[in-house]
C-alpha atoms as a PDB file:
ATOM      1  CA  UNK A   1       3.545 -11.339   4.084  1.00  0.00           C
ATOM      2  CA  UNK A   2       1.182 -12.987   1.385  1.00  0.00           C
ATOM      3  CA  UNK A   3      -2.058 -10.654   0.314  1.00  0.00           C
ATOM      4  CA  UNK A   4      -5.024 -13.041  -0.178  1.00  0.00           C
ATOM      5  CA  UNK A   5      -6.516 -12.521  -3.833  1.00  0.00           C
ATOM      6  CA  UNK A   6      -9.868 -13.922  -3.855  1.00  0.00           C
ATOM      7  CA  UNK A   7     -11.736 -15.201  -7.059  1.00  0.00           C
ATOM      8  CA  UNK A   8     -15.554 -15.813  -7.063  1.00  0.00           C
ATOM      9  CA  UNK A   9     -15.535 -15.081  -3.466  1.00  0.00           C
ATOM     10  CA  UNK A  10     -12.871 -18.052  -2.552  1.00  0.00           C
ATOM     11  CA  UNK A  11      -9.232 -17.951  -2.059  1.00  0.00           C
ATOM     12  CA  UNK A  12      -6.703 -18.680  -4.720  1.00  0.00           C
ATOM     13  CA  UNK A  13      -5.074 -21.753  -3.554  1.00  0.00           C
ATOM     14  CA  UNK A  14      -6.512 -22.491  -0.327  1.00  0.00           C
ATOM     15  CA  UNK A  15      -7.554 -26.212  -0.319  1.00  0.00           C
ATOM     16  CA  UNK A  16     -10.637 -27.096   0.484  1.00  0.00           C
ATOM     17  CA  UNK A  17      -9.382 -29.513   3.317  1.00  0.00           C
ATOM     18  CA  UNK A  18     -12.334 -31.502   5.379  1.00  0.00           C
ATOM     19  CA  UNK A  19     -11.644 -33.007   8.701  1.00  0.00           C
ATOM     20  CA  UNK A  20     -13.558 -36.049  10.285  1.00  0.00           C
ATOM     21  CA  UNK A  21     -11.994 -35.823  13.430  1.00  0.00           C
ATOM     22  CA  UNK A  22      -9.238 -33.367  15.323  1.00  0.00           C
ATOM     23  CA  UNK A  23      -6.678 -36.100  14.652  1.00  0.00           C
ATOM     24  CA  UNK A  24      -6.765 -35.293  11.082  1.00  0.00           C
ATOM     25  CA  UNK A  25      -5.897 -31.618  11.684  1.00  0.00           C
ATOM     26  CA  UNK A  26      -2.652 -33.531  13.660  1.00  0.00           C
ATOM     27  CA  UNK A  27      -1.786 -35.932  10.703  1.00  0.00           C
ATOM     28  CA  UNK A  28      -2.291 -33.116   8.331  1.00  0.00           C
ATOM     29  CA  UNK A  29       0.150 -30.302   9.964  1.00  0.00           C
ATOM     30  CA  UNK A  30       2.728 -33.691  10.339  1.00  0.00           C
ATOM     31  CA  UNK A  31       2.754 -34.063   6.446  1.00  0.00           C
ATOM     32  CA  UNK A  32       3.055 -30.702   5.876  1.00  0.00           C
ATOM     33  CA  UNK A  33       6.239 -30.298   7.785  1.00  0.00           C
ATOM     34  CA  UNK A  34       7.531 -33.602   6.057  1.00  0.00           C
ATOM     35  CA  UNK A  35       6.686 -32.206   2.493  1.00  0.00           C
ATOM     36  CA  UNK A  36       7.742 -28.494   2.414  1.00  0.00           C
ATOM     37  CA  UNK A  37       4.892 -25.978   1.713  1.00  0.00           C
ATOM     38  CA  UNK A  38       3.889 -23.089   0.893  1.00  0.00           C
ATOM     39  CA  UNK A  39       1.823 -20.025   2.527  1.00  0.00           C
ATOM     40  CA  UNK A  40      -1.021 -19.199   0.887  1.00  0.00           C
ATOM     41  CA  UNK A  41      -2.039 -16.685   3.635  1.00  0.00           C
ATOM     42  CA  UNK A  42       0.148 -14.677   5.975  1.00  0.00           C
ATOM     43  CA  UNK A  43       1.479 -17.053   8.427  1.00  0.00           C
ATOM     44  CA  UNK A  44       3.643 -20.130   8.084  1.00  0.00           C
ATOM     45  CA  UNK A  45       2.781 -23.699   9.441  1.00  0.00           C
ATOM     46  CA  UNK A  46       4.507 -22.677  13.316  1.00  0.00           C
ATOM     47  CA  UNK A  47       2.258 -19.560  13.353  1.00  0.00           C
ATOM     48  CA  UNK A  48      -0.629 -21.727  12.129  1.00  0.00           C
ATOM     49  CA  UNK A  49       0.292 -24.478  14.706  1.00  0.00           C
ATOM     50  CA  UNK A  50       0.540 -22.213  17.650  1.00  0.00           C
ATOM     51  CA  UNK A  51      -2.798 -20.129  16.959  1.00  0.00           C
ATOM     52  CA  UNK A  52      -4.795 -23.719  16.609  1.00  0.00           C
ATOM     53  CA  UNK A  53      -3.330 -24.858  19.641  1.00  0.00           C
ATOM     54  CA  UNK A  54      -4.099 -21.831  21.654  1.00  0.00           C
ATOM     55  CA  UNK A  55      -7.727 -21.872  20.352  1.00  0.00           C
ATOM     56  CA  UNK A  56      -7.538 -26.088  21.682  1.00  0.00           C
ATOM     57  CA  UNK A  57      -6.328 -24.773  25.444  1.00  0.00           C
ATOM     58  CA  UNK A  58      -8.525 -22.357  25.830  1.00  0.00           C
ATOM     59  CA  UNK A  59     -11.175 -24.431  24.758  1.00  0.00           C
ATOM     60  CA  UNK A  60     -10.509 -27.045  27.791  1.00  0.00           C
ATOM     61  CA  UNK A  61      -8.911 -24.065  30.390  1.00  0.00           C
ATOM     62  CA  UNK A  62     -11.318 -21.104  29.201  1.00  0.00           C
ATOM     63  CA  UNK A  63     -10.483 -18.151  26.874  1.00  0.00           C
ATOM     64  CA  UNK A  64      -8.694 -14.957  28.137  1.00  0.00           C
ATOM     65  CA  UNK A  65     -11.355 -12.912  26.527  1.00  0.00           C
ATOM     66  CA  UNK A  66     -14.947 -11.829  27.635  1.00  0.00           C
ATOM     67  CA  UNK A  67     -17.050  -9.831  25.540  1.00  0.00           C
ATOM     68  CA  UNK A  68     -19.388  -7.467  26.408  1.00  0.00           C
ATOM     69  CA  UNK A  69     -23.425  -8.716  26.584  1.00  0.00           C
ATOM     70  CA  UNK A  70     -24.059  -6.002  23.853  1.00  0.00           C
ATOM     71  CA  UNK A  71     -21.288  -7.725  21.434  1.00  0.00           C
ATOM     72  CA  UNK A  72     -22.486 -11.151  22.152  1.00  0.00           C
ATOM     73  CA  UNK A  73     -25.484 -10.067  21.059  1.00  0.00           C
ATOM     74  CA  UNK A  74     -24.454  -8.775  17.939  1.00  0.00           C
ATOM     75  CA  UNK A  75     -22.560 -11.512  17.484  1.00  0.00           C
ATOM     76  CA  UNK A  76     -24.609 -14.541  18.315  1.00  0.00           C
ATOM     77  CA  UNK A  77     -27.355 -12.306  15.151  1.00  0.00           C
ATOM     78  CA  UNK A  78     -25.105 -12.063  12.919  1.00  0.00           C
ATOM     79  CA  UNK A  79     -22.886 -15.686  13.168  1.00  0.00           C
ATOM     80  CA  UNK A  80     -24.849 -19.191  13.329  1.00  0.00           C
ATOM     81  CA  UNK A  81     -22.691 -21.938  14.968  1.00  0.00           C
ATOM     82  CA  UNK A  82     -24.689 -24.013  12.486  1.00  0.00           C
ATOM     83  CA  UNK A  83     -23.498 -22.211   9.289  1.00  0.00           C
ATOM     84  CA  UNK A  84     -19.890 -22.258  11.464  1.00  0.00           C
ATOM     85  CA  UNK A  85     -20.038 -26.216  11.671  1.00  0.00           C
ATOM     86  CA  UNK A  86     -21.570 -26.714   8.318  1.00  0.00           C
ATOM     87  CA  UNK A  87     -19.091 -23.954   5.915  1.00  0.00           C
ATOM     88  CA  UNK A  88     -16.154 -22.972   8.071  1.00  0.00           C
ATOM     89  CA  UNK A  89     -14.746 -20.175   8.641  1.00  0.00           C
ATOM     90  CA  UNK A  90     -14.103 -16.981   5.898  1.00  0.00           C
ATOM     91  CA  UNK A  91     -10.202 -15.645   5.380  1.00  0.00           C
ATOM     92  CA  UNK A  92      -9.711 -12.675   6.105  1.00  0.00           C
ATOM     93  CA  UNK A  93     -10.548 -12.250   9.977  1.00  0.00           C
ATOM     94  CA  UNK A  94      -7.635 -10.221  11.573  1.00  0.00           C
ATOM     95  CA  UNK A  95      -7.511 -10.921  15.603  1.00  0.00           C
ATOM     96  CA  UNK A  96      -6.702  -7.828  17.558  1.00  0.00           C
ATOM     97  CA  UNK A  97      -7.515  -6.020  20.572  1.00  0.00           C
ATOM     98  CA  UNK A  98      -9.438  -8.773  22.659  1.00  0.00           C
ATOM     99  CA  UNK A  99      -8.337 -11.334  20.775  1.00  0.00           C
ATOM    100  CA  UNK A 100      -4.474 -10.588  20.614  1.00  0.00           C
ATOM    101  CA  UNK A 101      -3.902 -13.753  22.945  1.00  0.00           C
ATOM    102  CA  UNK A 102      -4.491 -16.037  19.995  1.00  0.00           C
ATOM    103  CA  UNK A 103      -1.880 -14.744  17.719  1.00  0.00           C
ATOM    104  CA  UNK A 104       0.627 -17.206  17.571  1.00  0.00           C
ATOM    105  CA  UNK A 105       3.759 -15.099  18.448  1.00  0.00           C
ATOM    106  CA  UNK A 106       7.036 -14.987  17.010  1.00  0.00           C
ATOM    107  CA  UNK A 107      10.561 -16.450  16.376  1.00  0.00           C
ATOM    108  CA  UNK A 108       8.328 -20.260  16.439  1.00  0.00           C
ATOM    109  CA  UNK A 109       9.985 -23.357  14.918  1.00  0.00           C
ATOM    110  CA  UNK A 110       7.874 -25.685  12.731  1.00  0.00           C
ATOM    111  CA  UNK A 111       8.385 -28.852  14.270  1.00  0.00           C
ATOM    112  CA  UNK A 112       8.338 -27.478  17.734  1.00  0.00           C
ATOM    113  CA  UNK A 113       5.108 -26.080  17.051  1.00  0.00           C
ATOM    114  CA  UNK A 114       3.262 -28.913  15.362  1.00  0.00           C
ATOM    115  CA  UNK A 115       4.688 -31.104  18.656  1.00  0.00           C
ATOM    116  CA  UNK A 116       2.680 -28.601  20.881  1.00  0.00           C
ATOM    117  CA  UNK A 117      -0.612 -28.772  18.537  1.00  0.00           C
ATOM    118  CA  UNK A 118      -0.346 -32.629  18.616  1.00  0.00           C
ATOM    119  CA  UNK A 119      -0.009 -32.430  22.398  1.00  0.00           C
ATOM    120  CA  UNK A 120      -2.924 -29.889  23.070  1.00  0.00           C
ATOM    121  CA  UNK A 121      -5.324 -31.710  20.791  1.00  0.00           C
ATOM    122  CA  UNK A 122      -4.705 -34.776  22.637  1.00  0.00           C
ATOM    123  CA  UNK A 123      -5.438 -32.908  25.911  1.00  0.00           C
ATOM    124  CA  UNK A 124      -8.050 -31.798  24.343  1.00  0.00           C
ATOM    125  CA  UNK A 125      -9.510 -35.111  23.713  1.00  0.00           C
ATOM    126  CA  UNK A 126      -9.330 -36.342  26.801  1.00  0.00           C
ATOM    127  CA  UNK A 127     -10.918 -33.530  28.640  1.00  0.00           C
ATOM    128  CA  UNK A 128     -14.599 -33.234  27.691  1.00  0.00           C
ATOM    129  CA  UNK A 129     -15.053 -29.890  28.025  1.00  0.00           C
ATOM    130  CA  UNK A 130     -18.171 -27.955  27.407  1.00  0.00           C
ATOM    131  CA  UNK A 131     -16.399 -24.697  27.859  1.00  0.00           C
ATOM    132  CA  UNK A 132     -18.225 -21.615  26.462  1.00  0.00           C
ATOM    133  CA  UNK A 133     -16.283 -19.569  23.400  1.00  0.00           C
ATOM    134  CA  UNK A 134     -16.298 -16.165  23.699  1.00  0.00           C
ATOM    135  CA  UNK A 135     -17.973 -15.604  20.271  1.00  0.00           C
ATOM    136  CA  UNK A 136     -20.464 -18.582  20.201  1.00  0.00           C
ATOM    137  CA  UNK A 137     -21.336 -19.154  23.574  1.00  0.00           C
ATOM    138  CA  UNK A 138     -22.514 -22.182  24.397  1.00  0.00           C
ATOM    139  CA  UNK A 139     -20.771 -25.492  23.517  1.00  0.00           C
ATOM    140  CA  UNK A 140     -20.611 -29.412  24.654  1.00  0.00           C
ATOM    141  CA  UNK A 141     -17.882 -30.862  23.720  1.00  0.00           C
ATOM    142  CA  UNK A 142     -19.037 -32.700  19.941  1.00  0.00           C
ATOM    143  CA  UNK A 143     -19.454 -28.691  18.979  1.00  0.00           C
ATOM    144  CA  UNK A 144     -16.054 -28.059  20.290  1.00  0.00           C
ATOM    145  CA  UNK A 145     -14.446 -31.284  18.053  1.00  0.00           C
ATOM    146  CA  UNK A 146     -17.029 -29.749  14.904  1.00  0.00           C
ATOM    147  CA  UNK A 147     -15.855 -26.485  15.444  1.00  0.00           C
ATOM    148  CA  UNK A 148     -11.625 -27.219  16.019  1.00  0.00           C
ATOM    149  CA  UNK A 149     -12.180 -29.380  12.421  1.00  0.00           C
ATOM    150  CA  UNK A 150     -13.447 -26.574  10.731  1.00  0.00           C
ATOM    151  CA  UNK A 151     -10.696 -23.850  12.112  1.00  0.00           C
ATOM    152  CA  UNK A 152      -7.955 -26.310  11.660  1.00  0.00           C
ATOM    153  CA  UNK A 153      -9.379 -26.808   7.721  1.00  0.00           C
ATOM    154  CA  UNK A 154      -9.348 -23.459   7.486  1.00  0.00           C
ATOM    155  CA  UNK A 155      -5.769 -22.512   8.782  1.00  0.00           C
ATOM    156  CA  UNK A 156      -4.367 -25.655   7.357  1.00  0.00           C
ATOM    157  CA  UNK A 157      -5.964 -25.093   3.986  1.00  0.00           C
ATOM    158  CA  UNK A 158      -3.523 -21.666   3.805  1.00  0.00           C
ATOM    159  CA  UNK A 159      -0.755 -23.923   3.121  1.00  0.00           C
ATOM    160  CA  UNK A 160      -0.111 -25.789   0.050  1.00  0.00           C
ATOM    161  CA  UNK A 161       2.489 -29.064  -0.112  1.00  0.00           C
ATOM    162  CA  UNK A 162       5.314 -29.081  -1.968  1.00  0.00           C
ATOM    163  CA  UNK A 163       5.907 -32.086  -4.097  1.00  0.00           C
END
């Protein structure tokens, strides 16, 4: 397990990956599992792979969790899906209790996994959803390809190429 050490606030090593379009988060996650890498953060490409592509079902067949009004309260204060779509998301987040359904599991195969994200993105893309998510309510589906850019980028970014 890697410790993040941080450095003006940022990461040492993440990259600083920006996505167009979810197919880049697919073509991305292929080259890294041609090319070797290397964590950065705790969990390898699989683990990364399965966690986006839970986050990409859920996001068509709705998310296991519900929050309470009082937390979506909170939470809808204190995070702007515009600052979300515009920065990304911050390291550091650990899921638990609710959110245990997205950790990605264990024992998971790298090329088995990035298979199963290439599948559920393309799913994903065909299915228009304007599902809600749990933390920022409300979303058509152009939020939903903004906001699966900037998670991929973000879990993605944790692992460096080799070569």
């Amino acid at each position: 397990m890697n410790h993040l050490a941080y450095e003006d606030g940022r990461v040492v090593g993440k990259r600083g990956l920006r996505f167009a379009e979810v197919n880049d988060a697919a073509r991305e996650a292929e080259q890294l599992l041609a090319s070797g890498y290397t964590e950065i953060g705790e969990w390898s490409l699989a683990e990364n792979c399965a966690h986006l592509r839970k986050t990409f079902e859920y996001s068509v067949d709705g998310f296991p969790v519900k929050l309470p009004l009082w937390m979506r309260i909170i939470i809808k204060i204190a995070i702007s899906k515009k600052k979300v779509f515009r920065e990304g998301f911050k390291p550091g987040i650990k899921l638990s209790g609710r959110f245990a359904a997205l950790l990605p599991g264990e024992n998971l195969n790298d090329a088995e996994e990035v298979a199963k994200l290439k599948k559920a993105i393309t799913r994903f893309q065909q299915s228009n959803t304007s599902m809600p998510s749990p933390v920022l309510g409300t979303m058509s589906f152009e939020d939903w390809k903004i906001l699966h850019c900037r998670h991929c980028e973000h879990h993605l970014g944790m692992l460096r190429p080799k070569g």
